[in-house]
PDB file of N, CA and C in Angstrom:
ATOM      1  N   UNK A   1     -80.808-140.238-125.490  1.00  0.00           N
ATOM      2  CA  UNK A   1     -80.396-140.542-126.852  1.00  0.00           C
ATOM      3  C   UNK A   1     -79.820-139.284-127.495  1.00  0.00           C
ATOM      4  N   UNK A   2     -78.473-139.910-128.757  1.00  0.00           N
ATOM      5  CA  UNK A   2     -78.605-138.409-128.979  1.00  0.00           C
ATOM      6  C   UNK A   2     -79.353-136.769-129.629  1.00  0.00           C
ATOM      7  N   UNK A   3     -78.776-135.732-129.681  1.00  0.00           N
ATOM      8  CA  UNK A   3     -79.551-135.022-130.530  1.00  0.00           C
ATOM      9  C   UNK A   3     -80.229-135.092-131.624  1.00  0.00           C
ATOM     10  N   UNK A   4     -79.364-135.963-132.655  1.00  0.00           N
ATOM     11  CA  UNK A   4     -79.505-136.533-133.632  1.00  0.00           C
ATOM     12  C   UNK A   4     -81.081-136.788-133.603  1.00  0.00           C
ATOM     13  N   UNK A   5     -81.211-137.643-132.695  1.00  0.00           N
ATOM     14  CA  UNK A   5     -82.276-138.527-132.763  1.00  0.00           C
ATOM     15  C   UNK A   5     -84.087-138.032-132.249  1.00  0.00           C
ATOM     16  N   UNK A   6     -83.686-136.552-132.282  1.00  0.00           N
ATOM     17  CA  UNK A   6     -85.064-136.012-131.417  1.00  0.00           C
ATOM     18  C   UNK A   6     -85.834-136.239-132.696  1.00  0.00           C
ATOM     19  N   UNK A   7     -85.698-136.230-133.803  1.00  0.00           N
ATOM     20  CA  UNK A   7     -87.038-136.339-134.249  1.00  0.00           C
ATOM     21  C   UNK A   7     -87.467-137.821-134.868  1.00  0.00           C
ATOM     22  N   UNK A   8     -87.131-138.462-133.858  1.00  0.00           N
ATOM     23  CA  UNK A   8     -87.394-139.921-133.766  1.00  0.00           C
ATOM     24  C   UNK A   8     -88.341-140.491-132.471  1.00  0.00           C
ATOM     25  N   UNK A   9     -89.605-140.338-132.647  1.00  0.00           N
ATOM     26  CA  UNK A   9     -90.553-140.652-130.857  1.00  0.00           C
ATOM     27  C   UNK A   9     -91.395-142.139-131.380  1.00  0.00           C
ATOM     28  N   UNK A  10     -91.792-142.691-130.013  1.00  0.00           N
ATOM     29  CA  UNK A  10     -92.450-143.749-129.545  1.00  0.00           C
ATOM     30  C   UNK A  10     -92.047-145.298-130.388  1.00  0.00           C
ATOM     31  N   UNK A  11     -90.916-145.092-129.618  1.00  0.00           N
ATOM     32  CA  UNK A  11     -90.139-146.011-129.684  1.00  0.00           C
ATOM     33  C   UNK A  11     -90.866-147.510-129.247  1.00  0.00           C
ATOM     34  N   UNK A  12     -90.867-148.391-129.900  1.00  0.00           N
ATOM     35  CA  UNK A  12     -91.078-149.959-129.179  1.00  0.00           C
ATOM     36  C   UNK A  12     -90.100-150.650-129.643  1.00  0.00           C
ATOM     37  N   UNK A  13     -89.629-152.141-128.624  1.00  0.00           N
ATOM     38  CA  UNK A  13     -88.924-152.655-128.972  1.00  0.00           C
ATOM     39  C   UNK A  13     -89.104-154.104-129.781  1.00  0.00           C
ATOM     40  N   UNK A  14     -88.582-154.422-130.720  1.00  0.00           N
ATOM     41  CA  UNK A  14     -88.888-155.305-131.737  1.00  0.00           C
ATOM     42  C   UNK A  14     -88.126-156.728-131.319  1.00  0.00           C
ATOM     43  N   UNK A  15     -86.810-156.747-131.314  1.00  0.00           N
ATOM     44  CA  UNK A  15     -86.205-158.095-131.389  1.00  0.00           C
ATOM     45  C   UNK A  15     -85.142-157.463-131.225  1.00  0.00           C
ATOM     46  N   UNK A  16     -84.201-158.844-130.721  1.00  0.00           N
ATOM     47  CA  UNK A  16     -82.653-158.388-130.379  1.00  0.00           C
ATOM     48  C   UNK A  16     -81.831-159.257-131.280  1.00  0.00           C
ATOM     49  N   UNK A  17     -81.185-159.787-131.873  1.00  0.00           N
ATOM     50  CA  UNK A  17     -80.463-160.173-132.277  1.00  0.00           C
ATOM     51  C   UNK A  17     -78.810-160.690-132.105  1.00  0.00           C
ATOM     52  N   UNK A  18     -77.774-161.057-132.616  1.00  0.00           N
ATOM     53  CA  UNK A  18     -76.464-161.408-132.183  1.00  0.00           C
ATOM     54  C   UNK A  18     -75.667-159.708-132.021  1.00  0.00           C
ATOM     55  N   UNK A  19     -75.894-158.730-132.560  1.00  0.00           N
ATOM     56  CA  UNK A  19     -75.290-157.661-132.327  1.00  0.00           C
ATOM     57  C   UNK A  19     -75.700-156.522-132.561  1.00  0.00           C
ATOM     58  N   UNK A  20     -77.203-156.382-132.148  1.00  0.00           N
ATOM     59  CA  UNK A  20     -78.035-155.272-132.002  1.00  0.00           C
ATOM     60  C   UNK A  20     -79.075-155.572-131.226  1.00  0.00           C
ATOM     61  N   UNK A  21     -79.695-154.412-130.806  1.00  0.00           N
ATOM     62  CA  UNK A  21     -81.626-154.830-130.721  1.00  0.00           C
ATOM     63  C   UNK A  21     -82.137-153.751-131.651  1.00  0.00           C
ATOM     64  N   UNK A  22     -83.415-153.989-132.062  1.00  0.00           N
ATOM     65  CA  UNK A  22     -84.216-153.244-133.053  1.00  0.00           C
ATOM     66  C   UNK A  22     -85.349-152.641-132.458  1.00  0.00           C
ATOM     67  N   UNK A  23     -85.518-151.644-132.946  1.00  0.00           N
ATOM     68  CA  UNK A  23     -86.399-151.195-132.101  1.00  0.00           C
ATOM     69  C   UNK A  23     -87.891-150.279-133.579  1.00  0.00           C
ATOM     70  N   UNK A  24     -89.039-150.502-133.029  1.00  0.00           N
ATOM     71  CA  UNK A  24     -90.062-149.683-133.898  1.00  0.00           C
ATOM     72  C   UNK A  24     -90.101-148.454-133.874  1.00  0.00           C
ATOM     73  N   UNK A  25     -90.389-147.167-134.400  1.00  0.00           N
ATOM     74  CA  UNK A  25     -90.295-146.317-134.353  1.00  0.00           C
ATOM     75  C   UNK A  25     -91.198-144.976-135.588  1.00  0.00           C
ATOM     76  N   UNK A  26     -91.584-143.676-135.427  1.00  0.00           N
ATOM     77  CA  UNK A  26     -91.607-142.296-136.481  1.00  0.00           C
ATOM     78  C   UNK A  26     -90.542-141.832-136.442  1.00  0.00           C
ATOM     79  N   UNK A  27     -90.334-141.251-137.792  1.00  0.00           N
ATOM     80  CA  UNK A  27     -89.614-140.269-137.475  1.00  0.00           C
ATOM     81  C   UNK A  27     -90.324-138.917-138.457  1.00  0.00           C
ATOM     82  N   UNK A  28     -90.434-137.884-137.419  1.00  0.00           N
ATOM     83  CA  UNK A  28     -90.836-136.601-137.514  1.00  0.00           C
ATOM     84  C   UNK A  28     -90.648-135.878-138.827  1.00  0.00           C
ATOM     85  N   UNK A  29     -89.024-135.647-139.070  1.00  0.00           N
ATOM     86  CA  UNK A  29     -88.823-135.512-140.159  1.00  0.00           C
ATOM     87  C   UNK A  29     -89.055-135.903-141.756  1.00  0.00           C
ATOM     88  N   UNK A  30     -88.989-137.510-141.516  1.00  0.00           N
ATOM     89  CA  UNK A  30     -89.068-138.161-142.636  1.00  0.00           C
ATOM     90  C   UNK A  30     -90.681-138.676-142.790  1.00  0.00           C
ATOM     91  N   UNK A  31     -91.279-138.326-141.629  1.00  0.00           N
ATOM     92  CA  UNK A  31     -92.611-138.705-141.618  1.00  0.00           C
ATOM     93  C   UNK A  31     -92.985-140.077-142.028  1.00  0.00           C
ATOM     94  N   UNK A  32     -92.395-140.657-141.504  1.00  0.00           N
ATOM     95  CA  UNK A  32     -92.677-142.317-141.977  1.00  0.00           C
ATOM     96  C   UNK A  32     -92.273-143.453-140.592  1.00  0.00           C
ATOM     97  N   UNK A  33     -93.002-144.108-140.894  1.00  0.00           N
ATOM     98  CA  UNK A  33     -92.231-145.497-139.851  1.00  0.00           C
ATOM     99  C   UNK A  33     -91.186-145.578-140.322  1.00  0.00           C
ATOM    100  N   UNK A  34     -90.430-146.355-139.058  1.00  0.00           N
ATOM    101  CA  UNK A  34     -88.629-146.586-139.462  1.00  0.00           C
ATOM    102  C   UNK A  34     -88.768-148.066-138.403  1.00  0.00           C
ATOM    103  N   UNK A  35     -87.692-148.053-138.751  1.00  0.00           N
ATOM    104  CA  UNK A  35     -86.866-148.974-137.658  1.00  0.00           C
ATOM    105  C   UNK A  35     -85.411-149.010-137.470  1.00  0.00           C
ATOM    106  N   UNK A  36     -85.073-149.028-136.485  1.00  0.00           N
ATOM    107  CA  UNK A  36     -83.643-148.569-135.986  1.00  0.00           C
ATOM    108  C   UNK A  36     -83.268-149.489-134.930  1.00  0.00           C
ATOM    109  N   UNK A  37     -81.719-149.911-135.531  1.00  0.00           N
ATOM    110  CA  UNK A  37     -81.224-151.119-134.755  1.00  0.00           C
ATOM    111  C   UNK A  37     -79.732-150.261-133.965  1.00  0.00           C
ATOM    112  N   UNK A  38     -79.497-150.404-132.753  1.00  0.00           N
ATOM    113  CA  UNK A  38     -78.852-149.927-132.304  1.00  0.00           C
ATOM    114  C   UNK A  38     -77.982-151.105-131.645  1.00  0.00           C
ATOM    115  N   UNK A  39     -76.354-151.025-132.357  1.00  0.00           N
ATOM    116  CA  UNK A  39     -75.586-151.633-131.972  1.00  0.00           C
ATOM    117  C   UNK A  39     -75.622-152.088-129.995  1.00  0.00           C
ATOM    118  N   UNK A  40     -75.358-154.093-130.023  1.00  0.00           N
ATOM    119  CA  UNK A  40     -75.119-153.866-128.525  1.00  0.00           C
ATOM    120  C   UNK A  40     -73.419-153.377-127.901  1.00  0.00           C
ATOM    121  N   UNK A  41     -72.618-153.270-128.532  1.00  0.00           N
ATOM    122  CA  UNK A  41     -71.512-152.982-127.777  1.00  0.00           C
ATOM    123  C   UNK A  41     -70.231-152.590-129.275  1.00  0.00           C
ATOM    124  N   UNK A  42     -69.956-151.336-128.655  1.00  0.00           N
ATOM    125  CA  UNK A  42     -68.666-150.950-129.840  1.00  0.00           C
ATOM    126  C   UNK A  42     -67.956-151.779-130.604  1.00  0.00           C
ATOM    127  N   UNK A  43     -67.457-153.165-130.217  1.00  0.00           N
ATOM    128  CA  UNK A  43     -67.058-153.939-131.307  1.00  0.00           C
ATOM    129  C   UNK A  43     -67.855-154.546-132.492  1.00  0.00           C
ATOM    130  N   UNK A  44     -69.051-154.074-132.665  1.00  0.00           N
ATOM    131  CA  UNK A  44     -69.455-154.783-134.161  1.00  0.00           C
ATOM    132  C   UNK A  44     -69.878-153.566-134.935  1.00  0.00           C
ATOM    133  N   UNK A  45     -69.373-151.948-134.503  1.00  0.00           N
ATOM    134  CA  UNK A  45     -69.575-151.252-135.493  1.00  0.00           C
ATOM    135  C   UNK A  45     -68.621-151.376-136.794  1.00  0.00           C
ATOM    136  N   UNK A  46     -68.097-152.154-137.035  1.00  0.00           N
ATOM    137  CA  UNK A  46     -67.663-152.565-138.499  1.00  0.00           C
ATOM    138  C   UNK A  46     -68.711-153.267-138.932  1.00  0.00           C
ATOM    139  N   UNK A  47     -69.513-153.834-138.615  1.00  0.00           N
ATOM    140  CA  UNK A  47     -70.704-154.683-138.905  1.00  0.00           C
ATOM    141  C   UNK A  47     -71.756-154.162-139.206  1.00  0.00           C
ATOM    142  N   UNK A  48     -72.224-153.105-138.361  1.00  0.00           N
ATOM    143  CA  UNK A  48     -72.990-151.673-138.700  1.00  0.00           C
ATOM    144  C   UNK A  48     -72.657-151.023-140.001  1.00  0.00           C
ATOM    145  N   UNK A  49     -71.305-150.899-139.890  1.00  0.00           N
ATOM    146  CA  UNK A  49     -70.877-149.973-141.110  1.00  0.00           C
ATOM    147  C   UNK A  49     -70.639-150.957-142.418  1.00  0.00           C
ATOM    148  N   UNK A  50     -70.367-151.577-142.331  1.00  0.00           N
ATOM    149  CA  UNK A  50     -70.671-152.370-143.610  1.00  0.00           C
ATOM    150  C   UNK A  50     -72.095-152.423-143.943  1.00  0.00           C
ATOM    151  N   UNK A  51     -73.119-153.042-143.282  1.00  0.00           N
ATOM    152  CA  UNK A  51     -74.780-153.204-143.915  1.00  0.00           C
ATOM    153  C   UNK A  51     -74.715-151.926-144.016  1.00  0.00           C
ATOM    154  N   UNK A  52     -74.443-150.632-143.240  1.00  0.00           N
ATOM    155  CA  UNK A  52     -74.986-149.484-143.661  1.00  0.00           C
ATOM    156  C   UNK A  52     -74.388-148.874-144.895  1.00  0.00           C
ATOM    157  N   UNK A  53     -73.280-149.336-145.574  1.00  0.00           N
ATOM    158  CA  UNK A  53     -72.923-149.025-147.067  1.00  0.00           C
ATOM    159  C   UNK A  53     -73.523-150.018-147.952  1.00  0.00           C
ATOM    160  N   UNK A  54     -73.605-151.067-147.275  1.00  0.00           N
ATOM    161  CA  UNK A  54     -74.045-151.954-148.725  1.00  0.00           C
ATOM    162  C   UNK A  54     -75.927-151.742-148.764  1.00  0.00           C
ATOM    163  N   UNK A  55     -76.945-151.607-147.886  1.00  0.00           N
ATOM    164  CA  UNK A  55     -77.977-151.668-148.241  1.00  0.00           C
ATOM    165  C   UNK A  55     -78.255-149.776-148.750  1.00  0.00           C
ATOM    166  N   UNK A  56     -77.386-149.082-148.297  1.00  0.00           N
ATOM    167  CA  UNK A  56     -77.431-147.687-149.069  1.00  0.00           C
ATOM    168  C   UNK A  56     -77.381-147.737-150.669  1.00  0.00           C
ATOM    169  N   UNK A  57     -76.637-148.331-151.101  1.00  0.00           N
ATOM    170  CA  UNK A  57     -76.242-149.093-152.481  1.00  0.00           C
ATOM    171  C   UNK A  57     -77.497-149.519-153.340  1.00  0.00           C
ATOM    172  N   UNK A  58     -78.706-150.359-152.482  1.00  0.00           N
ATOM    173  CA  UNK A  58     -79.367-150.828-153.531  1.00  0.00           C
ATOM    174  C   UNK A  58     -80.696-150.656-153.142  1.00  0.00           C
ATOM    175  N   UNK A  59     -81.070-150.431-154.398  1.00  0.00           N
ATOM    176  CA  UNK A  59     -82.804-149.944-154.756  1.00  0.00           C
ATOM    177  C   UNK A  59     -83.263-150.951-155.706  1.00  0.00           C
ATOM    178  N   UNK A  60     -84.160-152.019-154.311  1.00  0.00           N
ATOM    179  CA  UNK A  60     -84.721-152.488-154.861  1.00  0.00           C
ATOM    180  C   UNK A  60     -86.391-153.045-154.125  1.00  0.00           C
ATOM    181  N   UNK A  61     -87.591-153.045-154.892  1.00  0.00           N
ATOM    182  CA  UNK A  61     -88.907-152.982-154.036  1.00  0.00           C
ATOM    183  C   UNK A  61     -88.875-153.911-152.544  1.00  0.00           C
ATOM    184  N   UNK A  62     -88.179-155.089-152.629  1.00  0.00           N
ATOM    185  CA  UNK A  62     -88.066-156.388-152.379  1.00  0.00           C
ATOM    186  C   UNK A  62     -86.826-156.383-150.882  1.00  0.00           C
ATOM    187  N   UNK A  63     -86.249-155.460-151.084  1.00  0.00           N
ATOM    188  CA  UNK A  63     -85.350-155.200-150.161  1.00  0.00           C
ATOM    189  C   UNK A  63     -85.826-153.896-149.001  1.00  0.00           C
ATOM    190  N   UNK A  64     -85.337-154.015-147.870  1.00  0.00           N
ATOM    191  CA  UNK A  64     -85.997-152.690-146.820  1.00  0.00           C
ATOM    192  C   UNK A  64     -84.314-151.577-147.074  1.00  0.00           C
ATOM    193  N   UNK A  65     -84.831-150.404-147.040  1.00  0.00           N
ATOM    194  CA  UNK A  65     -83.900-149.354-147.652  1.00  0.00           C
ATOM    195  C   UNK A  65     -83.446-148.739-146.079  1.00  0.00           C
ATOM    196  N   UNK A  66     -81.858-148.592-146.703  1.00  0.00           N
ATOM    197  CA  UNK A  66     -81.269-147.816-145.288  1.00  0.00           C
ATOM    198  C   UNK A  66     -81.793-146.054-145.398  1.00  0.00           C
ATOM    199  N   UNK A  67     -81.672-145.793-144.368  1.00  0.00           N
ATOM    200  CA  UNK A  67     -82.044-144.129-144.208  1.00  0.00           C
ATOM    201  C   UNK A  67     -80.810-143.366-143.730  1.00  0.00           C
ATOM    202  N   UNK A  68     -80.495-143.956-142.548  1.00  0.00           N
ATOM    203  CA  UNK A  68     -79.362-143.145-142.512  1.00  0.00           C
ATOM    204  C   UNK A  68     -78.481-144.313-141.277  1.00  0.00           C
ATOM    205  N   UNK A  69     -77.554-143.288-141.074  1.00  0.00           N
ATOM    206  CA  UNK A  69     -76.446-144.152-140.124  1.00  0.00           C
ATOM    207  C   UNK A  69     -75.674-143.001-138.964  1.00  0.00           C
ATOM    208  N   UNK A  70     -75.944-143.227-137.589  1.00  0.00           N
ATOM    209  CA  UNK A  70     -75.469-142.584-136.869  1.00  0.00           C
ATOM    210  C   UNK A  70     -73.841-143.468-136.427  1.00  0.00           C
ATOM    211  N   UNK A  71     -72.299-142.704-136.605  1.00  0.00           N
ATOM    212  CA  UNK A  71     -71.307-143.172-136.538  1.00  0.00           C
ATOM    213  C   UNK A  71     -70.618-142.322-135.241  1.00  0.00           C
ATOM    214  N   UNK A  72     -71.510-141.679-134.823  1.00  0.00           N
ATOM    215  CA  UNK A  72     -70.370-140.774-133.680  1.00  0.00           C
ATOM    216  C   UNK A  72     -70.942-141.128-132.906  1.00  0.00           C
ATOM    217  N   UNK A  73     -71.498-142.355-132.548  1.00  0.00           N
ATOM    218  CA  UNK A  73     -72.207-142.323-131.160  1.00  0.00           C
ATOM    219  C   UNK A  73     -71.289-143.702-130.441  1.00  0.00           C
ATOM    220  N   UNK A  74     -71.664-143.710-128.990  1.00  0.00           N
ATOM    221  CA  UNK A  74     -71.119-144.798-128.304  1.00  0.00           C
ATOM    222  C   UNK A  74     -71.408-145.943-129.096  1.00  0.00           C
ATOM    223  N   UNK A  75     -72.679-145.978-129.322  1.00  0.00           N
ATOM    224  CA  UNK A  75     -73.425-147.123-130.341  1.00  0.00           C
ATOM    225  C   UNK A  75     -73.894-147.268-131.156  1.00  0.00           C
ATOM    226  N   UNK A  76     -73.184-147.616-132.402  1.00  0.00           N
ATOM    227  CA  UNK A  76     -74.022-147.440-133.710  1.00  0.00           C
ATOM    228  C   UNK A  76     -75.273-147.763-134.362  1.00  0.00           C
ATOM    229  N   UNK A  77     -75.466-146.744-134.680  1.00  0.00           N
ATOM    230  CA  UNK A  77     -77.142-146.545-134.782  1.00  0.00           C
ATOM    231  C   UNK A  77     -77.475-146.827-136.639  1.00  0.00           C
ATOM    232  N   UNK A  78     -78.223-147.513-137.047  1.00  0.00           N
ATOM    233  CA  UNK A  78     -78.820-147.528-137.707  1.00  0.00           C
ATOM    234  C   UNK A  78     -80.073-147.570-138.299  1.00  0.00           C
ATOM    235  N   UNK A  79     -80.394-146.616-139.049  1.00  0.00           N
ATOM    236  CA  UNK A  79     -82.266-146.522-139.436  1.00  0.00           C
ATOM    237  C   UNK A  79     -82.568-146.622-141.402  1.00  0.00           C
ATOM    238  N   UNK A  80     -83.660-147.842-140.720  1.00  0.00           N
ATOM    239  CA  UNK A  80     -84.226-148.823-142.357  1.00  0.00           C
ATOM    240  C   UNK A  80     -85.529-147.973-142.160  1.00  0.00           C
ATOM    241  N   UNK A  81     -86.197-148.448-142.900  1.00  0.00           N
ATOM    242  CA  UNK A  81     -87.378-148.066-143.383  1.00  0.00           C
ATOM    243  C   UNK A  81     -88.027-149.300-142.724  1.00  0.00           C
ATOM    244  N   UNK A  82     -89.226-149.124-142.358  1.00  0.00           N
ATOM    245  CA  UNK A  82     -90.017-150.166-141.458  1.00  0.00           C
ATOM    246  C   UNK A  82     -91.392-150.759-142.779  1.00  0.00           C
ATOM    247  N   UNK A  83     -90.922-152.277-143.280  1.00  0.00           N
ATOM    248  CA  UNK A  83     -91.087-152.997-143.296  1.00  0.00           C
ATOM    249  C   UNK A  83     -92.734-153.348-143.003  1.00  0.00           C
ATOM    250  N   UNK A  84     -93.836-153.078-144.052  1.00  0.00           N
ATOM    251  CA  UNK A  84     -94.915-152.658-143.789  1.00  0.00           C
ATOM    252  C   UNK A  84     -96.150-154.100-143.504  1.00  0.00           C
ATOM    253  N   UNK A  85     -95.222-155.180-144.443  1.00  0.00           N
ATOM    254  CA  UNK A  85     -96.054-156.397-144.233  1.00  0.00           C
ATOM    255  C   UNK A  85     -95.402-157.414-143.212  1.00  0.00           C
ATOM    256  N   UNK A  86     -94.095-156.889-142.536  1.00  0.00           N
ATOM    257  CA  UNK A  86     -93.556-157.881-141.548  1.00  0.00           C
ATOM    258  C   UNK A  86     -92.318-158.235-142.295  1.00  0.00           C
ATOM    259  N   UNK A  87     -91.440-159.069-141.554  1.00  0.00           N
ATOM    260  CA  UNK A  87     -90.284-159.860-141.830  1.00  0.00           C
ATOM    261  C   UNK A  87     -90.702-161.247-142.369  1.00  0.00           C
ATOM    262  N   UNK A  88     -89.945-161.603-143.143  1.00  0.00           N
ATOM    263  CA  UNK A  88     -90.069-163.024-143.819  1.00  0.00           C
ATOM    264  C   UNK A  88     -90.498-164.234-142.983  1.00  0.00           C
ATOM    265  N   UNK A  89     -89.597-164.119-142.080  1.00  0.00           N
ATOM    266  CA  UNK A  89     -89.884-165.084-141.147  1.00  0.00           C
ATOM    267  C   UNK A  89     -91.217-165.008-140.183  1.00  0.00           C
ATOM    268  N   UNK A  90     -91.725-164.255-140.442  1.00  0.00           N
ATOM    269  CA  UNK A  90     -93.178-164.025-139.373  1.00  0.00           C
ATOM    270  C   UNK A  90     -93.709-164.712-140.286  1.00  0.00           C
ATOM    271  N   UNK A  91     -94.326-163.738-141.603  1.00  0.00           N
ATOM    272  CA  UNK A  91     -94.511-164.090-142.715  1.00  0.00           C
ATOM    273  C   UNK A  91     -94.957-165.874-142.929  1.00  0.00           C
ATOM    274  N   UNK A  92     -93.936-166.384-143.186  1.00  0.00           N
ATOM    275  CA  UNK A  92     -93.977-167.800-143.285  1.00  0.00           C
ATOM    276  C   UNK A  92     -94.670-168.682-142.068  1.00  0.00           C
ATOM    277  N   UNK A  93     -94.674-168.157-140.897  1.00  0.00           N
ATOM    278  CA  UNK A  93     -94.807-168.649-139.604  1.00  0.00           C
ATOM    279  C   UNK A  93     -96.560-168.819-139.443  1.00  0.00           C
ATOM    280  N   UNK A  94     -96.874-167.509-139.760  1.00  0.00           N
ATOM    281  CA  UNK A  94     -98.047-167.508-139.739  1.00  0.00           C
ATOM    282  C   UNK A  94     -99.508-168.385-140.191  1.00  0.00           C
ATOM    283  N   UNK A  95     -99.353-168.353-141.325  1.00  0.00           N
ATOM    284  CA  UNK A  95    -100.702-169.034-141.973  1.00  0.00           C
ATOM    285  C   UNK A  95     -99.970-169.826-143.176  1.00  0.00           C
ATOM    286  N   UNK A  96    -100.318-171.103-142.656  1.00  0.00           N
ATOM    287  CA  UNK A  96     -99.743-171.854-143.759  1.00  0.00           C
ATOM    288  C   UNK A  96    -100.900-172.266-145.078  1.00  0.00           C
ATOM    289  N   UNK A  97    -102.113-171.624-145.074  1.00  0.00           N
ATOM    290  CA  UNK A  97    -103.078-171.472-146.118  1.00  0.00           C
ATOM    291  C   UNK A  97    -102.642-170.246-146.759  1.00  0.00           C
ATOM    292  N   UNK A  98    -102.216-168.875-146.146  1.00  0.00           N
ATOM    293  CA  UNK A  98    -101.610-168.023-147.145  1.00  0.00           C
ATOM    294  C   UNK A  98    -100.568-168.566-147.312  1.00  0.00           C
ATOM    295  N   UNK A  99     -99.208-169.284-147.036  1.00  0.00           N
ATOM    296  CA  UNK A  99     -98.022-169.420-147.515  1.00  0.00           C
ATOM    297  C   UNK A  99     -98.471-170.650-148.890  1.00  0.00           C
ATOM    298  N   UNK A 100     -99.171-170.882-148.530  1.00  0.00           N
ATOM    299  CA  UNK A 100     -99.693-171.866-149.809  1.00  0.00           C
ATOM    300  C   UNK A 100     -99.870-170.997-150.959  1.00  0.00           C
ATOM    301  N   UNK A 101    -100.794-170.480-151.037  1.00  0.00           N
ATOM    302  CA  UNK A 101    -101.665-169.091-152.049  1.00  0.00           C
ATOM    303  C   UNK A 101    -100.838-168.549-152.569  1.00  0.00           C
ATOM    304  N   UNK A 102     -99.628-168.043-151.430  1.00  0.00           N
ATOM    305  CA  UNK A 102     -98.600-166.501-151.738  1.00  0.00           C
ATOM    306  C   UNK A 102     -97.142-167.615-152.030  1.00  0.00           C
ATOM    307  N   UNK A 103     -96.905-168.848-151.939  1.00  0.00           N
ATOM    308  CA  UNK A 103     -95.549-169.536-151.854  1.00  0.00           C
ATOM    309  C   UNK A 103     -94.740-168.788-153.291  1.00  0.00           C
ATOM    310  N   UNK A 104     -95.451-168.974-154.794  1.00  0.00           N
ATOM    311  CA  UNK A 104     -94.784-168.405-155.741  1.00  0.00           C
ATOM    312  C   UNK A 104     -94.753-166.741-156.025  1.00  0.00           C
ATOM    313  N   UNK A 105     -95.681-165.941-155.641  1.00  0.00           N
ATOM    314  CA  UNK A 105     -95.109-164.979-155.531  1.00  0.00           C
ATOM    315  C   UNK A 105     -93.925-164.635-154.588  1.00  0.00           C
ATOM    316  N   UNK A 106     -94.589-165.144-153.136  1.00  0.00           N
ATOM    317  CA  UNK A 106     -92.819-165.011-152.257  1.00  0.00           C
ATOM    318  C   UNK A 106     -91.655-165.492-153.049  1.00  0.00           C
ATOM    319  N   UNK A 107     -91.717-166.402-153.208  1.00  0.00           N
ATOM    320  CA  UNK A 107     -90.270-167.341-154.108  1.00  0.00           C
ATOM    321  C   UNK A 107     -89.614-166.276-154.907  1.00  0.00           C
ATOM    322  N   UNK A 108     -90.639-165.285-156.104  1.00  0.00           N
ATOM    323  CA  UNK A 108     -90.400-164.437-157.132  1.00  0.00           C
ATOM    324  C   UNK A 108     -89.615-163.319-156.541  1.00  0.00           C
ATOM    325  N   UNK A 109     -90.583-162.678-155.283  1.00  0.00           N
ATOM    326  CA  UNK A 109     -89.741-161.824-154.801  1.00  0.00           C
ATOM    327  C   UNK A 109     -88.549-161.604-154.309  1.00  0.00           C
ATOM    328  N   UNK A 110     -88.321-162.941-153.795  1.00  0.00           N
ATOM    329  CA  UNK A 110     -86.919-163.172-153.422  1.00  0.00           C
ATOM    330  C   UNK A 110     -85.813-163.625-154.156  1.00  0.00           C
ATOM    331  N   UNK A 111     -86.255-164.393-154.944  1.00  0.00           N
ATOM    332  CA  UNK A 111     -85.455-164.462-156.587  1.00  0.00           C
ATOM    333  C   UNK A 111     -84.560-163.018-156.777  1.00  0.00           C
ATOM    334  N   UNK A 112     -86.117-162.690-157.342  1.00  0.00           N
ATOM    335  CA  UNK A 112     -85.347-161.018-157.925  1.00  0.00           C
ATOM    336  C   UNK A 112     -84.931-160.202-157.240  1.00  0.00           C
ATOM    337  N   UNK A 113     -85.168-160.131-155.546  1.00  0.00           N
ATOM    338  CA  UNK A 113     -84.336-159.822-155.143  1.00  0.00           C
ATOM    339  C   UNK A 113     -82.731-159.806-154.896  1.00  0.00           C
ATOM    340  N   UNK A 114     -82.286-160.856-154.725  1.00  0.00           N
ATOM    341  CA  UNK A 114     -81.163-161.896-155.096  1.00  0.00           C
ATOM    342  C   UNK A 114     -80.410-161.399-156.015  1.00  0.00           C
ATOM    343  N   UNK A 115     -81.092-161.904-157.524  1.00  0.00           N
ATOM    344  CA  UNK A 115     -80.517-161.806-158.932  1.00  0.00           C
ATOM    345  C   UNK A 115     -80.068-160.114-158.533  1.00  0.00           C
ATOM    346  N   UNK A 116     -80.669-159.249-157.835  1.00  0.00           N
ATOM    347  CA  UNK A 116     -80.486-157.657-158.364  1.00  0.00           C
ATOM    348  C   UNK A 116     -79.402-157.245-157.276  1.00  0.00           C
ATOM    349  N   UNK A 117     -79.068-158.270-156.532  1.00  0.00           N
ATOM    350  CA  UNK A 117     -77.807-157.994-155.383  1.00  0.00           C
ATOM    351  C   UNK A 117     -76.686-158.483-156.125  1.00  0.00           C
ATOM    352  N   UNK A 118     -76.921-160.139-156.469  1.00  0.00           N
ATOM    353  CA  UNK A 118     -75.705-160.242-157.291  1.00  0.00           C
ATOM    354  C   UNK A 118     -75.470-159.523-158.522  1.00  0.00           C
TER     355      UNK A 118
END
């Protein structure tokens, strides 16, 4: 991997998707969990580079925040902030006695998430 990336260790892999895989991860520097999706093949770094300007853009609790964006590499690299209670979709999957309990706060969060994009 590149230089860039040494202070990034113990890597696991998360999910793959239509034009990345994601992978778990520290990073040393920033001292925090991350997660970093690394493009599968040079044609969807316009795709990379777009989410990586538009989620740079917005601060909001409800949304996972970009960190940075590697553009000189064979494969574009991107690193979020890792997502401490899971993805939505686990989330929901899981316990349908918490999705009961938590249904209107989820709803809220995603509302205002929303409203603060548009």
């Amino acid at each position: 991997m590149d230089k860039k990336l040494n202070d990034i260790y113990k890597e696991k892999f998360i999910a793959e998707g239509g034009f990345s895989k994601v992978y778990y991860s520290n990073d040393l520097k920033l001292k925090k969990e991350i997660v970093y999706k690394i493009g599968i093949d040079e044609k969807h770094f316009s795709k990379f580079e777009n989410e990586y300007r538009i989620t740079l853009a917005l601060e909001h609790k409800n949304i996972v925040k970009c960190l940075n964006f590697y553009n000189d590499q064979e494969l574009p690299i991107l690193v979020l902030e890792f997502a401490q209670k899971g993805s939505l979709d686990i989330i929901l999957l899981q316990d349908q006695l918490f999705l009961k309990n938590k249904f209107e706060s989820i709803v809220t969060d995603i509302t205002t998430a929303i409203q603060y994009c548009h």
